[in-house]
Each structure stands twice: as structure tokens, then as C-alpha cells.
Protein backbone atom coordinates (compact mmCIF):
# COMPACT_ATOMS: atom_id res chain seq x y z
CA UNK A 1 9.81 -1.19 10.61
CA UNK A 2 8.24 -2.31 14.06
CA UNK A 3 5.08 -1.30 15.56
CA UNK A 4 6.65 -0.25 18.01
CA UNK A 5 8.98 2.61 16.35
CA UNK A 6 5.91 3.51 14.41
CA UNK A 7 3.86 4.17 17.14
CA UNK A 8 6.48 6.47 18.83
CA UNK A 9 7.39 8.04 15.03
CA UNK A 10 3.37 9.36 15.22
CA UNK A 11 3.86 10.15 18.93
CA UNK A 12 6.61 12.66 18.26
CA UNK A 13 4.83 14.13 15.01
CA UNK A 14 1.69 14.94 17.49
CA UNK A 15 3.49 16.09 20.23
CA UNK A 16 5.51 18.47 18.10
CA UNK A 17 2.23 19.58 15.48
CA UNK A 18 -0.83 18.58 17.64
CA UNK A 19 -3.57 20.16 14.95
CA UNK A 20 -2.20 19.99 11.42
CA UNK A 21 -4.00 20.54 8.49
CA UNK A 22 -3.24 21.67 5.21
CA UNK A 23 -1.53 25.02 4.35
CA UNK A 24 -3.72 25.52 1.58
CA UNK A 25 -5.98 28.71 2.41
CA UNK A 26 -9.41 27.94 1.78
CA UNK A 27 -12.86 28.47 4.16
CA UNK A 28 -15.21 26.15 2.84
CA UNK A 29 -14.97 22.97 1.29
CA UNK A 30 -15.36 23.99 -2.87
CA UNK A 31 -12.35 26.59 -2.33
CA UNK A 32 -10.37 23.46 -0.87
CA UNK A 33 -11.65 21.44 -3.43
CA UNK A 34 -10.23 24.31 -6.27
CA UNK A 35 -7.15 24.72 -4.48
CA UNK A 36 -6.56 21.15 -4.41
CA UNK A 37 -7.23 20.77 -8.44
CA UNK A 38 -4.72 23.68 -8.48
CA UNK A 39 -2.27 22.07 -6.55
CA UNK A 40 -1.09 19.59 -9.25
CA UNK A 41 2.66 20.38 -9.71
CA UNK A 42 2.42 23.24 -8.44
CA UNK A 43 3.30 24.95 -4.74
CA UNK A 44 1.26 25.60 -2.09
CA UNK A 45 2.41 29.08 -1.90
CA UNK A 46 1.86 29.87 -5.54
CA UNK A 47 -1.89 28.11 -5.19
CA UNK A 48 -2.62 30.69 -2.62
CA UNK A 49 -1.84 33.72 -4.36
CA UNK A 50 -4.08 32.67 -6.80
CA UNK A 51 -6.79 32.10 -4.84
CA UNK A 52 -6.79 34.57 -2.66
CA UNK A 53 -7.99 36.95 -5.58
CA UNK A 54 -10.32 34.66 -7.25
CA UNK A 55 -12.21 32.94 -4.36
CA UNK A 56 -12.64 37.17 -3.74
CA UNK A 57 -14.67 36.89 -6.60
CA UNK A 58 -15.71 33.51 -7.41
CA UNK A 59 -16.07 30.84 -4.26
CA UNK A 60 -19.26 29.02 -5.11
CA UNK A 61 -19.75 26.71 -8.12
CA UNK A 62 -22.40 29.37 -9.60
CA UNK A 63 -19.95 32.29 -9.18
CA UNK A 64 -17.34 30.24 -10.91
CA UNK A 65 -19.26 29.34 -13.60
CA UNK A 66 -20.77 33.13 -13.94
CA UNK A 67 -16.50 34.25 -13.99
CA UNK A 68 -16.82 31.57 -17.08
CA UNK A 69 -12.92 29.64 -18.37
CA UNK A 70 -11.45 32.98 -19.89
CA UNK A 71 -12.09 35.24 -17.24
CA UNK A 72 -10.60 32.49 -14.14
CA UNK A 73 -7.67 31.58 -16.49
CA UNK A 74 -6.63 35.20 -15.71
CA UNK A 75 -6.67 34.66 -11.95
CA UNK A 76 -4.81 31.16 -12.51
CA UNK A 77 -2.06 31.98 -14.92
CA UNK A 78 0.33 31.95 -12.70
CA UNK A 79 0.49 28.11 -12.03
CA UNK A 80 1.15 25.66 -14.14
CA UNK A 81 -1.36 23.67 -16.48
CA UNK A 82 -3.66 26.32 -15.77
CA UNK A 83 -5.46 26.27 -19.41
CA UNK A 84 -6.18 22.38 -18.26
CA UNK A 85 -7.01 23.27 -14.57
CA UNK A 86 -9.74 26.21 -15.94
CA UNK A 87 -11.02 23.56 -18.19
CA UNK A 88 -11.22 21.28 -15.34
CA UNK A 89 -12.61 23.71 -12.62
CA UNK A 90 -15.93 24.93 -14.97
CA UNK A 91 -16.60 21.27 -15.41
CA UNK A 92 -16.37 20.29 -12.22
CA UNK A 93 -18.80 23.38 -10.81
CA UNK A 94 -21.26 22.61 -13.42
CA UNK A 95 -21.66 18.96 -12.26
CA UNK A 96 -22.03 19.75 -8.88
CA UNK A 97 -24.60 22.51 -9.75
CA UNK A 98 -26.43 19.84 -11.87
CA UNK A 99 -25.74 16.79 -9.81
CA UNK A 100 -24.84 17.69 -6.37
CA UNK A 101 -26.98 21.12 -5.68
CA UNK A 102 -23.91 22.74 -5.66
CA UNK A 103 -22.58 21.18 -2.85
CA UNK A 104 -19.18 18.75 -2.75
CA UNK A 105 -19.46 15.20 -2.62
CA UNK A 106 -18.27 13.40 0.54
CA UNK A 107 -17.58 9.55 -0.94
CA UNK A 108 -14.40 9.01 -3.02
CA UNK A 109 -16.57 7.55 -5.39
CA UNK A 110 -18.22 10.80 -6.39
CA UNK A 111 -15.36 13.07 -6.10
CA UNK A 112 -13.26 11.14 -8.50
CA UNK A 113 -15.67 11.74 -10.99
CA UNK A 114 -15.45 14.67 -10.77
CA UNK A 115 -12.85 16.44 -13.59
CA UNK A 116 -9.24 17.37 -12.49
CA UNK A 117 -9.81 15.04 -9.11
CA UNK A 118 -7.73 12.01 -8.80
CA UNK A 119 -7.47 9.51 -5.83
CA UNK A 120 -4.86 12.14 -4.21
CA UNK A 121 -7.39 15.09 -4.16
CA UNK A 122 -10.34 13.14 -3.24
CA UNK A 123 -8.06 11.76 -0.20
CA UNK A 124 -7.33 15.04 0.98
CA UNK A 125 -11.11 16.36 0.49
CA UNK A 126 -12.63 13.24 2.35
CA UNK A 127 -9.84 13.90 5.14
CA UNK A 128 -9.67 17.74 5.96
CA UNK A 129 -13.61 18.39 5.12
CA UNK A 130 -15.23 15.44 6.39
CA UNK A 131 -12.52 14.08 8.96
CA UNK A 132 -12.44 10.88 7.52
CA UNK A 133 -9.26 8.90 8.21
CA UNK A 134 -7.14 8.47 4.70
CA UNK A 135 -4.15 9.63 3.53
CA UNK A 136 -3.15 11.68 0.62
CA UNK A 137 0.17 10.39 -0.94
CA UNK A 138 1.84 12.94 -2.58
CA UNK A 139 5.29 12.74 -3.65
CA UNK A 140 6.72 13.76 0.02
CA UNK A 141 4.59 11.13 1.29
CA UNK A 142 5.90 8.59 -1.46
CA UNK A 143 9.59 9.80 -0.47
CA UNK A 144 9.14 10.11 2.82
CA UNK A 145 7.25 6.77 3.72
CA UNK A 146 10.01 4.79 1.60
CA UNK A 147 12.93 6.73 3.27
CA UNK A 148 12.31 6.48 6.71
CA UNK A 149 11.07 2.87 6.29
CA UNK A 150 7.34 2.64 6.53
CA UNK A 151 6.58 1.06 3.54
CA UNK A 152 7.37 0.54 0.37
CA UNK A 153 6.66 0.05 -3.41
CA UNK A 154 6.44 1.74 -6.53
CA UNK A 155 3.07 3.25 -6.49
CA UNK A 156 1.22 5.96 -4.37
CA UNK A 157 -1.56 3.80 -4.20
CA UNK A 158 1.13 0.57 -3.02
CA UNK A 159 2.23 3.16 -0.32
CA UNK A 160 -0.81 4.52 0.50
CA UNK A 161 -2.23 0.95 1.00
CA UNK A 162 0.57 -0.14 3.51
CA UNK A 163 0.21 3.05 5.65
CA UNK A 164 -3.13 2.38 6.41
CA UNK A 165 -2.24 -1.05 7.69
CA UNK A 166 0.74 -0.16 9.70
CA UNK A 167 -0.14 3.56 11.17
CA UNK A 168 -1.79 2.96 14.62
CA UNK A 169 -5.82 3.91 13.86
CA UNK A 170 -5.53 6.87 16.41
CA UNK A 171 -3.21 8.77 14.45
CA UNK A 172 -4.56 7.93 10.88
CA UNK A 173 -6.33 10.93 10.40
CA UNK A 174 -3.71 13.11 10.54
CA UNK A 175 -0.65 10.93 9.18
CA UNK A 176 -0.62 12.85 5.59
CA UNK A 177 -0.63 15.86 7.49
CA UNK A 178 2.91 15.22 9.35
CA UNK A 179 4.58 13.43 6.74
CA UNK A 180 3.51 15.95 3.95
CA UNK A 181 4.85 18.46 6.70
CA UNK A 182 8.09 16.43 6.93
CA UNK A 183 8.77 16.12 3.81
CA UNK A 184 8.25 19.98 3.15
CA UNK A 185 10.33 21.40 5.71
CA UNK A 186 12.99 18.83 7.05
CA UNK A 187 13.22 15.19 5.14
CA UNK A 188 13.19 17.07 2.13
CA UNK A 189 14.18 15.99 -1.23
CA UNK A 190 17.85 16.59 -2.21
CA UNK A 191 19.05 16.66 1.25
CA UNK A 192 17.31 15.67 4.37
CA UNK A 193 17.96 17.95 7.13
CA UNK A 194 18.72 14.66 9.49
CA UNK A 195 20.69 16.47 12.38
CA UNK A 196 17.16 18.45 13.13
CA UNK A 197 14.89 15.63 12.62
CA UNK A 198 12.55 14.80 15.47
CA UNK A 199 12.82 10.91 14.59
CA UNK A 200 16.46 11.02 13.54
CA UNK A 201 16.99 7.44 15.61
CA UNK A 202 13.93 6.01 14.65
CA UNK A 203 14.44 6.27 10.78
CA UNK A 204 15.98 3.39 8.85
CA UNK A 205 16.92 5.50 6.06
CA UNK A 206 20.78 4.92 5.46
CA UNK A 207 22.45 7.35 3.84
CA UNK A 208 21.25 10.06 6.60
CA UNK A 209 22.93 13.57 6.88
């Protein structure tokens, strides 16, 4: 795909969404960075029911370790891998009360250490919290970028890689936030809801609706 249709493929997404963000509910960057370890194969929607009660109850690293893995695996039950995920959270708040005075991390390099937090999560910590141009590839991105023609290959990372060198720098910080958004609500999975599509002419994909 051109620069050209890329640029204007941005331009729409802006024009139609000129703030988006992530509809994961959060007020502070440790709920975000929960929510996000609880958003592993799991829905948005069902990741905020869950948190709305806990974070009631446990939205710093010392609360959440206080609530302890049995007690938050009651507030998490509800979405999957959650035995894993509680396992992961209490790990993850006692190294940033031990390491990070119970703050979160703002390089990729520290978050990833962190357990439960992958190159996804870190992406969209580093992006929403401290504004820093990357993008997230989960799998709407991955279908998404591939369908509509801006890049290709067989890993997130391969796609990820490619979207930062073809997405015009102005729009880079909010590029996982449209496609993820796209990929949700109109290119979606089984079938794309083309005739509604903002970029309908500009996407290469050819088996459209």
C-alpha cells in the first residue's frame, strides 16, 4: 500500500475518533496495568466487570497484596486463566513494591519483566500512560493490518515492526487505538462489515462484503 492511501486511511480514522483510547476502565496507571494482564483472551467488557469491584477494594500494589491470591481470585473468576492471572498480579505488585516504590515502570524493558506482561501489554502501558508512540498488536491489529493491506507477516512483532515504518509519525500514537477500534466494531473477524467502512475504497482486502 502507498503512502499516500495510508496517510488518508489515518486521516479518516482521526476525523471520525479524534481522542481514542482504550475502553478498558481504569484511573491510574496500576489499574490499567491489571486490566491489561486481565485482558489476555478475554473481553474488554468482561475485564471491566471485574474490575470495577476489585479496584473498589484493591487499586494500589499494597492493597492488592493485603487482598492476597485467594481473596482477588474471587473478584477475577469470571475471566479466563484467572488462577494464572492472580498468580501473576501478586507477583507483579510485590516487585513494584520492592523494586519500583510501588509505582509502574515507564521503559518496555522494565515492564516486561514484570509477570503476566508481554511486549503487547507493555505497548499499550508505554502508549496510553506515558503517551509514547507504539502500537499494541493484538489479534484485530494482526487481522486488520494484513487485511486492509498495511503490512504483512506472520508475527505480531513482524506487523508491529512494519507499522511503525509505514504509519505517518503524526498519527503513530494513536494507530492501535483505531485499528483495535476497527477491528472491534466494523472489519471484524468472520465478516467485515465493508458497506459501512470509512476506508471501504482505500482497502486492498479482496474478498470485501
Amino acid at each position: 500500500m502507498n503512502s499516500k492511501k495510508i496517510r488518508e486511511i489515518f486521516s479518516r480514522f482521526r476525523r471520525a475518533h479524534p481522542h481514542p483510547t482504550t475502553e478498558l476502565r481504569y484511573k491510574q496507571p496500576f489499574e490499567l496495568l491489571i486490566a491489561v494482564i486481565l485482558s489476555a483472551q478475554a473481553t474488554d467488557v468482561s475485564v471491566n466487570k471485574a474490575t470495577g469491584a476489585l479496584f473498589a477494594v484493591a487499586n494500589t500494589p499494597e492493597k492488592m497484596l493485603h487482598l492476597g491470591e485467594t481473596a482477588l481470585k474471587t473478584y477475577i473468576k469470571s475471566i479466563g486463566l484467572y488462577k494464572t492471572k492472580a498468580a501473576h498480579i501478586i507477583k507483579t505488585c510485590r516487585i513494584l513494591v520492592e523494586q519500583h516504590q510501588s509505582t509502574v515502570p515507564s521503559t518496555r524493558a522494565e515492564l516486561e519483566k514484570l509477570p503476566g506482561v508481554g511486549r503487547k501489554t507493555a505497548n499499550v502501558i508505554l502508549n496510553t500512560c506515558f503517551h509514547q508512540p507504539v502500537i499494541a498488536v493484538d489479534t484485530h491489529i494482526f487481522r486488520v493490518a494484513q487485511r486492509i493491506g498495511l503490512a504483512k507477516g506472520t508475527t505480531p512483532l513482524a506487523i508491529e515492526q512494519q507499522l511503525m515504518q509505514v504509519i505517518p509519525k503524526e498519527f503513530l500514537h494513536d494507530a492501535h487505538h483505531w485499528l483495535i477500534l476497527h477491528g472491534r466494531y466494523v472489519c471484524t473477524a468472520r465478516k467485515p462489515h465493508c458497506p459501512e467502512c470509512l476506508i471501504n475504497d482505500l482497502c486492498e482486502y479482496p474478498d470485501k462484503t
